[in-house]
C-alpha atoms as a PDB file:
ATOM      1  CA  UNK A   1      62.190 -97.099 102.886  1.00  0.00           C
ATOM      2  CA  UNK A   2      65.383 -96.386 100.694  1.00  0.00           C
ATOM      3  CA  UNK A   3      64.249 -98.007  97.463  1.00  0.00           C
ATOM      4  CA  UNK A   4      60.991 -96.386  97.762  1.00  0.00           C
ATOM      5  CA  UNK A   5      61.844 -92.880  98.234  1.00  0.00           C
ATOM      6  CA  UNK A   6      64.303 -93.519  94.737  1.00  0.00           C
ATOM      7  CA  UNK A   7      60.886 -94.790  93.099  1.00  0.00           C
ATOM      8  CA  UNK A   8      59.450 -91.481  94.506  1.00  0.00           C
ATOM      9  CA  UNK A   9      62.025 -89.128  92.609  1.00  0.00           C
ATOM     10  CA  UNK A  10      61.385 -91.464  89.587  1.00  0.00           C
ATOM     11  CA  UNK A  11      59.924 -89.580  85.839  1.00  0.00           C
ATOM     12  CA  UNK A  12      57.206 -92.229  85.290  1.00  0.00           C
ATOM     13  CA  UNK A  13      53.990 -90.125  87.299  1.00  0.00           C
ATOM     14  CA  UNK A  14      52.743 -93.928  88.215  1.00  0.00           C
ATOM     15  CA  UNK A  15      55.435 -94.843  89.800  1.00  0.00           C
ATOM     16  CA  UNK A  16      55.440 -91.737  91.958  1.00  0.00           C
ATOM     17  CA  UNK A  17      52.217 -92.134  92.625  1.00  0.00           C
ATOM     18  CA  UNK A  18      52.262 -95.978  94.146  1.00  0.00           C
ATOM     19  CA  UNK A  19      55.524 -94.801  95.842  1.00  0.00           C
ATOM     20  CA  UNK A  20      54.550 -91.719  97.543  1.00  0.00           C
ATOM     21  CA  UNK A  21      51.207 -94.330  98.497  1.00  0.00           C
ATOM     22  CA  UNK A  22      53.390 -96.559  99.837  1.00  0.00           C
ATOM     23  CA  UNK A  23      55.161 -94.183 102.264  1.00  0.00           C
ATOM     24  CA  UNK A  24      52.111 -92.957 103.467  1.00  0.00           C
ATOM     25  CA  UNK A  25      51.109 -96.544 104.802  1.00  0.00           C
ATOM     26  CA  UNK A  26      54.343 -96.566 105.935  1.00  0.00           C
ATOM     27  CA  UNK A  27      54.054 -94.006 108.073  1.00  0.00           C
ATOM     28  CA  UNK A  28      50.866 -94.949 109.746  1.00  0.00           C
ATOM     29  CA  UNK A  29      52.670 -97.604 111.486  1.00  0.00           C
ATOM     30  CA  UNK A  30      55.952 -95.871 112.704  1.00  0.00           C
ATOM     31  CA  UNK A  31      56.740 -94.308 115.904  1.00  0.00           C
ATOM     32  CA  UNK A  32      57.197 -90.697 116.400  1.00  0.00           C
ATOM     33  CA  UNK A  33      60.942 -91.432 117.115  1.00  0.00           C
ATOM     34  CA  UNK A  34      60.657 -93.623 113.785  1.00  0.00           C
ATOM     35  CA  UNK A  35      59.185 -90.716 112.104  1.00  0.00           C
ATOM     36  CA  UNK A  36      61.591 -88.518 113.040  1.00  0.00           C
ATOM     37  CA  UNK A  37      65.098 -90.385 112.734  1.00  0.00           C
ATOM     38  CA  UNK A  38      64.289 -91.981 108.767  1.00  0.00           C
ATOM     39  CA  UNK A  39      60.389 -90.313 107.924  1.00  0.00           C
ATOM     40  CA  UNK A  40      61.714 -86.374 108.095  1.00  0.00           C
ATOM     41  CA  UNK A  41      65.245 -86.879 106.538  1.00  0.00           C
ATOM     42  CA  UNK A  42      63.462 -89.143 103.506  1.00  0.00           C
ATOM     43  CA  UNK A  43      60.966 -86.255 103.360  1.00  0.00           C
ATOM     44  CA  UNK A  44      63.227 -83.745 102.924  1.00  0.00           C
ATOM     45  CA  UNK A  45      65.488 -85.371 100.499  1.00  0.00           C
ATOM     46  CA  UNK A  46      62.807 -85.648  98.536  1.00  0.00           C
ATOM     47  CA  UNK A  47      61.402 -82.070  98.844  1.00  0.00           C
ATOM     48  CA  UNK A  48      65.013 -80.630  98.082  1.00  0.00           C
ATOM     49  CA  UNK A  49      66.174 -83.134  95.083  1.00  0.00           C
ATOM     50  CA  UNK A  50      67.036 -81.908  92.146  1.00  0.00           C
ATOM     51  CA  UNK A  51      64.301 -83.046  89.988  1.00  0.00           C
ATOM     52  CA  UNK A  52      60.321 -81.806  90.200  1.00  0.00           C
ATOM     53  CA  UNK A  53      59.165 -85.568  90.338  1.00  0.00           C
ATOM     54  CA  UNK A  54      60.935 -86.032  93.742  1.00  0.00           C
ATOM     55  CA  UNK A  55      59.388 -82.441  94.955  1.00  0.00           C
ATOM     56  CA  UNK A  56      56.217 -83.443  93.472  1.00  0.00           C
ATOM     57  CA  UNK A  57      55.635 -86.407  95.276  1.00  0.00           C
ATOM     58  CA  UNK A  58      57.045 -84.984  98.823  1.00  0.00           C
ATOM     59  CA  UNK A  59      53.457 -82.576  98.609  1.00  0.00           C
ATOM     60  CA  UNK A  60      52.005 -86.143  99.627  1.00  0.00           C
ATOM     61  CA  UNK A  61      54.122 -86.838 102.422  1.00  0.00           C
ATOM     62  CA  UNK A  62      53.743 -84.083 104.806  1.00  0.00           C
ATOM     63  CA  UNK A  63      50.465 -84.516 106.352  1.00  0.00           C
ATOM     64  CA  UNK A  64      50.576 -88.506 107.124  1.00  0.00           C
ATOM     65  CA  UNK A  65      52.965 -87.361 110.176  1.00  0.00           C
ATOM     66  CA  UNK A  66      52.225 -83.756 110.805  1.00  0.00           C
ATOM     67  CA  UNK A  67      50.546 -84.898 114.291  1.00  0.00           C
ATOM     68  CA  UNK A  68      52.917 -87.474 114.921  1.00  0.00           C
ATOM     69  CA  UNK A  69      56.238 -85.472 115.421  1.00  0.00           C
ATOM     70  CA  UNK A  70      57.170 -82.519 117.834  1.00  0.00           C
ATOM     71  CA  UNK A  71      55.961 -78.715 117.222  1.00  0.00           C
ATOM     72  CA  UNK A  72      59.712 -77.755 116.438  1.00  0.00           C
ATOM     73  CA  UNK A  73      59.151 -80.123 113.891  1.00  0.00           C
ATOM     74  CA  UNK A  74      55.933 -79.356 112.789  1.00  0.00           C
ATOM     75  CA  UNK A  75      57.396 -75.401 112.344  1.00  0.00           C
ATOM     76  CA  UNK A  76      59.821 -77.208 109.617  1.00  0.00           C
ATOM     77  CA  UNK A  77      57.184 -78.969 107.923  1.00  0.00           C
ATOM     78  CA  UNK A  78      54.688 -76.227 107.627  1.00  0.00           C
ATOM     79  CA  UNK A  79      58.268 -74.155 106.093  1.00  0.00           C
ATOM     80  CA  UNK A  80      59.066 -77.063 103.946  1.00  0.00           C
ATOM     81  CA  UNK A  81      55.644 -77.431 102.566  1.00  0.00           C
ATOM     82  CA  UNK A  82      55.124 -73.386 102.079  1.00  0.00           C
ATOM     83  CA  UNK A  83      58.052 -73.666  99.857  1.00  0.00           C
ATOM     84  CA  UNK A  84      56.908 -76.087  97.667  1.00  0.00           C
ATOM     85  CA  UNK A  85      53.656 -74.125  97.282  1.00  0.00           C
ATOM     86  CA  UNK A  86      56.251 -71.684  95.659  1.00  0.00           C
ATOM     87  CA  UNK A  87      58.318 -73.367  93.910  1.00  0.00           C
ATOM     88  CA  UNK A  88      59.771 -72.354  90.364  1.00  0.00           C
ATOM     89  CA  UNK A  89      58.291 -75.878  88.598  1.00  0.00           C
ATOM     90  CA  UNK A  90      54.413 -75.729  87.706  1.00  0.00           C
ATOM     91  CA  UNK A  91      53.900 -79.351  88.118  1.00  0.00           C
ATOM     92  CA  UNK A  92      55.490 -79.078  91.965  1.00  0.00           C
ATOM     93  CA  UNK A  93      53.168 -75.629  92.732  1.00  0.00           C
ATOM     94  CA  UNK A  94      49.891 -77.936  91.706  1.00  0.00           C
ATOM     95  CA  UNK A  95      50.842 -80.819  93.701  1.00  0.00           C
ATOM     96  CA  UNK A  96      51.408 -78.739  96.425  1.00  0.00           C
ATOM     97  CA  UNK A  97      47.791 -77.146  95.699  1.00  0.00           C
ATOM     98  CA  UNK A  98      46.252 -80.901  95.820  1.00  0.00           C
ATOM     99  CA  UNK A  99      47.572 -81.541  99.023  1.00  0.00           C
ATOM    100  CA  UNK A 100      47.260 -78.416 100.574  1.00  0.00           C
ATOM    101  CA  UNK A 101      43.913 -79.196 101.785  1.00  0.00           C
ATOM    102  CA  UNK A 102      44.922 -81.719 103.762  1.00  0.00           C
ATOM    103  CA  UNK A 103      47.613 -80.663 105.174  1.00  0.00           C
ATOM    104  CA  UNK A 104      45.428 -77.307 106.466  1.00  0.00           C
ATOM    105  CA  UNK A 105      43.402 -79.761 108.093  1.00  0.00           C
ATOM    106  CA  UNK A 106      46.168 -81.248 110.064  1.00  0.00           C
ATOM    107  CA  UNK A 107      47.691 -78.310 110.929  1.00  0.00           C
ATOM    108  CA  UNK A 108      44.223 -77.138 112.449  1.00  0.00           C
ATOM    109  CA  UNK A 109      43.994 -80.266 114.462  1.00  0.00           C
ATOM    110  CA  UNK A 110      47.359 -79.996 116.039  1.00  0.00           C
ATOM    111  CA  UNK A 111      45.832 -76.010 116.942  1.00  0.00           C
ATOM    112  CA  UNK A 112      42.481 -77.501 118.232  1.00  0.00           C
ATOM    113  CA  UNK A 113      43.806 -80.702 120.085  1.00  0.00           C
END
């Protein structure tokens, strides 16, 4: 999952894109110990890096696990995606507005479930 998180923080838009795609998919099959020994730490790596493409692409990320991973967790990920909702970079604040919602939606099934 290495190589495709470094494709993820990438400049080219399609290659963020397919990568942040092929994370998801990724994450559909892995445990929730999986998800949260190597699916958080890639997740926020890439919502802390240093350039917008990586925080752009993280907006993605967060909901594909939300219900997979433990509330204490789920606390962090709601925090994690709040702050890229505010984040100084335009392009980051609209991908977080895409995916936002989403992510509401799995945040109200882990409420109602």
């Amino acid at each position: 999952m290495l190589w495709v998180s470094i494709i993820a923080s990438l400049c080219h838009a399609f290659n963020v894109l397919q990568a942040a795609e092929s994370i998801t998919k990724i994450a559909a099959v892995l445990t929730p110990q999986q998800v949260e020994q190597h699916y958080i730490p890639l997740l926020n790596r890439l919502s802390h890096g240093d350039w917008f493409t990586s925080r752009t692409s993280s907006a993605a990320l967060y909901a594909p696990v939300y219900l997979k991973v433990s509330p204490a967790i789920q606390e962090d990920l709601r925090k994690g995606f709040a702050a890229l909702g505010s984040d100084d970079t335009p392009m980051v604040r609209r991908a977080a507005a895409k995916w936002l919602g989403v992510s509401a939606i799995f945040c109200f099934l882990s409420v109602i479930c």
